[in-house]
C-alpha atoms as a PDB file:
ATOM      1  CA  UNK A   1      14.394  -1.800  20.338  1.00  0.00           C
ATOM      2  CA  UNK A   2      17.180  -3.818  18.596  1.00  0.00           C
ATOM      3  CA  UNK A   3      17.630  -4.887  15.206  1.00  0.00           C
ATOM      4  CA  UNK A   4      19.564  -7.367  13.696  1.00  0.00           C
ATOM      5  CA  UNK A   5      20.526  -7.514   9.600  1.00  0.00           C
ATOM      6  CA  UNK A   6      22.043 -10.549   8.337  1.00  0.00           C
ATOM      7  CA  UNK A   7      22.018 -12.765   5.324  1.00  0.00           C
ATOM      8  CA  UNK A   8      24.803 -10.585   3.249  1.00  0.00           C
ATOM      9  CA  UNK A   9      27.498 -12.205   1.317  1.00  0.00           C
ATOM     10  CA  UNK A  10      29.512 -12.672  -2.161  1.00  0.00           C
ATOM     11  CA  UNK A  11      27.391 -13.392  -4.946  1.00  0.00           C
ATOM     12  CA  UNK A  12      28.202 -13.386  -8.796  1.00  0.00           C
ATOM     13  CA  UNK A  13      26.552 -10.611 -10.535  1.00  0.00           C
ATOM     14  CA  UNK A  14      23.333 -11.815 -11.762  1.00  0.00           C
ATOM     15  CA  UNK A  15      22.349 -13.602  -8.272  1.00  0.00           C
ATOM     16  CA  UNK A  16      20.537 -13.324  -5.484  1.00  0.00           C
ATOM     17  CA  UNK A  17      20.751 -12.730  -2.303  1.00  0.00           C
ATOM     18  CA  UNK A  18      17.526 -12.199   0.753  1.00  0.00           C
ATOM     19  CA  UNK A  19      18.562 -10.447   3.746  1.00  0.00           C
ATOM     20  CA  UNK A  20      16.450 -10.382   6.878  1.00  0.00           C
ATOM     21  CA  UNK A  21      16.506  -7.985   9.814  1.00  0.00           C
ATOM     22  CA  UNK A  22      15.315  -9.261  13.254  1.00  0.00           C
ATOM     23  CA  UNK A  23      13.243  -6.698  15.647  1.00  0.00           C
ATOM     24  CA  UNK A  24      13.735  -7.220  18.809  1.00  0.00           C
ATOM     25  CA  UNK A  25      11.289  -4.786  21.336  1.00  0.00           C
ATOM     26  CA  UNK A  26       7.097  -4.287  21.194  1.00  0.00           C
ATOM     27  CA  UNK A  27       4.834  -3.277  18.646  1.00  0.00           C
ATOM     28  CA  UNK A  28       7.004  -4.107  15.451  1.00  0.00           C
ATOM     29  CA  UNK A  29       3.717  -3.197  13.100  1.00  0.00           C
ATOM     30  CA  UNK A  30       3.775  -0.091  14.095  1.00  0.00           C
ATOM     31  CA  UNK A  31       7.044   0.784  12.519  1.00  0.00           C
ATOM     32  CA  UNK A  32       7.260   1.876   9.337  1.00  0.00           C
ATOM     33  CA  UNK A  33      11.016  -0.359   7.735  1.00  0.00           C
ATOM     34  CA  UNK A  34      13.867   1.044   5.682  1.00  0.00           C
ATOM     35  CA  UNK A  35      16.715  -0.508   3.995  1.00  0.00           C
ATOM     36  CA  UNK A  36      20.003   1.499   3.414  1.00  0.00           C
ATOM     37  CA  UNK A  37      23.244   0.579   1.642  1.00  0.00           C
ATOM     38  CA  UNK A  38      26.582   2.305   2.162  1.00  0.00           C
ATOM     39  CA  UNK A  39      29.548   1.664   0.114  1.00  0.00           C
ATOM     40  CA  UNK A  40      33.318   2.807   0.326  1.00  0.00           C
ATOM     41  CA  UNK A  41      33.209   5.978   0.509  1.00  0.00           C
ATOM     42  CA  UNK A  42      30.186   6.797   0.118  1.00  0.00           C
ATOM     43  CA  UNK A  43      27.356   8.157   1.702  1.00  0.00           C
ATOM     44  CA  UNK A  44      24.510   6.041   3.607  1.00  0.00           C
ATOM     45  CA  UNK A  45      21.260   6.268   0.940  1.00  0.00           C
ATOM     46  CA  UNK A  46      18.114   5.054   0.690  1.00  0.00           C
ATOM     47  CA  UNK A  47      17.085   1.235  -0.900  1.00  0.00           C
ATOM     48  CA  UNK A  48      14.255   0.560   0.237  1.00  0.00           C
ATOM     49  CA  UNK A  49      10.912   1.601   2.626  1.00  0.00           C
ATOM     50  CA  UNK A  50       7.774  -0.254   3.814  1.00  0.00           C
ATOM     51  CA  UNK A  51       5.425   1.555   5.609  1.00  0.00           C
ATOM     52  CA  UNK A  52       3.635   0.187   8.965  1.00  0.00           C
ATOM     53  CA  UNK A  53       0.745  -2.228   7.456  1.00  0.00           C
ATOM     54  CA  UNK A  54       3.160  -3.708   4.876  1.00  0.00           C
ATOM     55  CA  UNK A  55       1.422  -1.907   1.723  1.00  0.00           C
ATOM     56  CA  UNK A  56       3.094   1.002   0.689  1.00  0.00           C
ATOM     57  CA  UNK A  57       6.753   0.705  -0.027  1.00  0.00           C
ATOM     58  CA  UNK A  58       8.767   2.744  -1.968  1.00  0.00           C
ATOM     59  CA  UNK A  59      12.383   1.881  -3.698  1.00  0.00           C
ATOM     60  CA  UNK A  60      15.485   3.912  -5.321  1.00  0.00           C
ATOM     61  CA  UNK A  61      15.431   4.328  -8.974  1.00  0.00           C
ATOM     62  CA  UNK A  62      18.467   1.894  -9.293  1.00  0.00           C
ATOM     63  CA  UNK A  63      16.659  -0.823  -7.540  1.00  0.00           C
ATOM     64  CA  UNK A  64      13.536  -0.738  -8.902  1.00  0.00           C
ATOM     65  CA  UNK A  65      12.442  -4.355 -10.247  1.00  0.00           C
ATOM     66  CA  UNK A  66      15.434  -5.943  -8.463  1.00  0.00           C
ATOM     67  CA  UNK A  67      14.721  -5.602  -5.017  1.00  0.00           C
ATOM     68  CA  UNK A  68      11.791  -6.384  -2.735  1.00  0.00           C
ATOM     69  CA  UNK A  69      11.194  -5.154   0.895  1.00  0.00           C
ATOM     70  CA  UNK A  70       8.766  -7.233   3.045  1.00  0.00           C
ATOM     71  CA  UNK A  71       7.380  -7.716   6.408  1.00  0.00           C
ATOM     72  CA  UNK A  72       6.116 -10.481   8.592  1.00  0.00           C
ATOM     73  CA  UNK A  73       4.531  -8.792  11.766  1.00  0.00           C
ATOM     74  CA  UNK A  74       4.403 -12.250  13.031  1.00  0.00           C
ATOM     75  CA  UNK A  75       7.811 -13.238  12.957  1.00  0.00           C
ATOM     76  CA  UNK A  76       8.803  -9.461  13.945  1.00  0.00           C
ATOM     77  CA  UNK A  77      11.238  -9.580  10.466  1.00  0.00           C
ATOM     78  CA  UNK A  78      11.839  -7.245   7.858  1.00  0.00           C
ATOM     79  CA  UNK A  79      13.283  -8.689   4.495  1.00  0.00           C
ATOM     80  CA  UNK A  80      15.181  -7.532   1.484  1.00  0.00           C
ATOM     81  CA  UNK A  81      14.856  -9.696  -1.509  1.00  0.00           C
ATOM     82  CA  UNK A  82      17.564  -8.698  -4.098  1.00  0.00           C
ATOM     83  CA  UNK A  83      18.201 -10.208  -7.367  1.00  0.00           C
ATOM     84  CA  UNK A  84      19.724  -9.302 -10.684  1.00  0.00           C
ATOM     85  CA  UNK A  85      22.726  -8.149  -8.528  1.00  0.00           C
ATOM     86  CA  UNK A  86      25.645  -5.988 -10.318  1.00  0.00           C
ATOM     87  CA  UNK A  87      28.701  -5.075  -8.558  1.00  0.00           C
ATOM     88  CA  UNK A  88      27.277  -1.194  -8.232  1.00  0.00           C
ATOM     89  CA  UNK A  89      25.328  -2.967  -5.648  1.00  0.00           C
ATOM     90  CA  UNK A  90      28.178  -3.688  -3.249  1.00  0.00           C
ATOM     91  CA  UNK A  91      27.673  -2.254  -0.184  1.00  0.00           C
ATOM     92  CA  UNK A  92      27.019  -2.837   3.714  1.00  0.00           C
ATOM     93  CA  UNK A  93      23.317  -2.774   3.976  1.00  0.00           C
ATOM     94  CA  UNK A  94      21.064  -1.524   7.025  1.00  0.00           C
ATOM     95  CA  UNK A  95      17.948  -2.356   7.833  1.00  0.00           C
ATOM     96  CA  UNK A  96      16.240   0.705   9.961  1.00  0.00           C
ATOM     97  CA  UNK A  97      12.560   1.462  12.063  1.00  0.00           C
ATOM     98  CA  UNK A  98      10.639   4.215  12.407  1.00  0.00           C
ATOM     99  CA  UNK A  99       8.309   4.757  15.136  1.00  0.00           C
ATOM    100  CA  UNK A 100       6.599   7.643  12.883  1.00  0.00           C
ATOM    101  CA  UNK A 101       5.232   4.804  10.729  1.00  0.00           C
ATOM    102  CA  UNK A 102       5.238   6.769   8.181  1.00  0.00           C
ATOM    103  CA  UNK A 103       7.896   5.853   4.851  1.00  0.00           C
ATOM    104  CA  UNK A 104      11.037   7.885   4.687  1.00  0.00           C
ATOM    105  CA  UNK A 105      13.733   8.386   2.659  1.00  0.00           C
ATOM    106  CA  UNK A 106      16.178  10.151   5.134  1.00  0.00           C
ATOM    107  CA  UNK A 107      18.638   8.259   7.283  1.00  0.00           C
ATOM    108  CA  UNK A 108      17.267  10.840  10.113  1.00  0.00           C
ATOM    109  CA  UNK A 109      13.588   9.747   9.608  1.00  0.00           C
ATOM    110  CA  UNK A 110      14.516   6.127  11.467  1.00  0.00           C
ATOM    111  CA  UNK A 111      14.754   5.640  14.990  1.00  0.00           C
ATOM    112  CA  UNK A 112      17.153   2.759  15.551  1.00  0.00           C
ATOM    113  CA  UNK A 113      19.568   0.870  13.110  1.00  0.00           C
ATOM    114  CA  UNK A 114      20.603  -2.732  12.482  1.00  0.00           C
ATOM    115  CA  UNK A 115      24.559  -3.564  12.332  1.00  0.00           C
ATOM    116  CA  UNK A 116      24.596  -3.898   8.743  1.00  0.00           C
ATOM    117  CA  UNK A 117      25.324  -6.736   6.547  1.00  0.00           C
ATOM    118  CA  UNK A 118      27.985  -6.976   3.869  1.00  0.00           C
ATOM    119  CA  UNK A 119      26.880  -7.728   0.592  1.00  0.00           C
ATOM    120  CA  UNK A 120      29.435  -7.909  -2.182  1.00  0.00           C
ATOM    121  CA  UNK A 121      28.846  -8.714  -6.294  1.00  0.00           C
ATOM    122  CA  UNK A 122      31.798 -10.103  -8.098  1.00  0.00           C
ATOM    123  CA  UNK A 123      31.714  -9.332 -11.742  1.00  0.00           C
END
């Protein structure tokens, strides 16, 4: 399995931005999809989930309104759709899989990792 985040960039606080992670491997609906964000110095945590079947998801406090994850099984592609960026948002993001299925919050609950994508919000 191999995945592949892109669509980061600069945006102006207040934009919006969509990133996309490709799946390469088999049986992409049966993962369960996470997006993570790490900034400078900071620790990897938690944006976004989607559990396998594209219903549940689950999002950090700070993104809550902003951001949507999604899923096309067809096109094996996970998205993020952010928007009403701020510069606390800056960050490299990761997109993640679980083979559990199941949603989690934990960097250790995922399986395999994108590269990560910069996104960065000028004020």
């Amino acid at each position: 399995v191999q995945l592949q985040a892109y669509g980061g960039g600069l945006v102006q606080a207040g934009g919006s931005l969509k990133l996309s992670c490709a799946f390469s491997g088999r049986a992409f609906s049966m993962y369960a999809l996470g997006w993570f964000r790490q900034a400078p110095g900071k620790e990897r945590e938690f944006v976004a989930g989607l559990r396998r079947g594209g219903v549940t998801t689950h999002y950090t406090d700070s993104v809550k309104g902003r951001f949507t994850i999604s899923r096309d099984d067809d096109k094996n592609t996970a998205y993020l759709q952010m928007s009403s960026l701020n510069p606390e948002d800056t960050a490299v993001y990761y997109c993640a899989a679980s083979s559990l299925g199941t949603l989690g919050l934990r960097t250790y609950e995922y399986d395999y990792w994108g590269q990560g994508t910069q996104v960065t919000v000028s004020s």
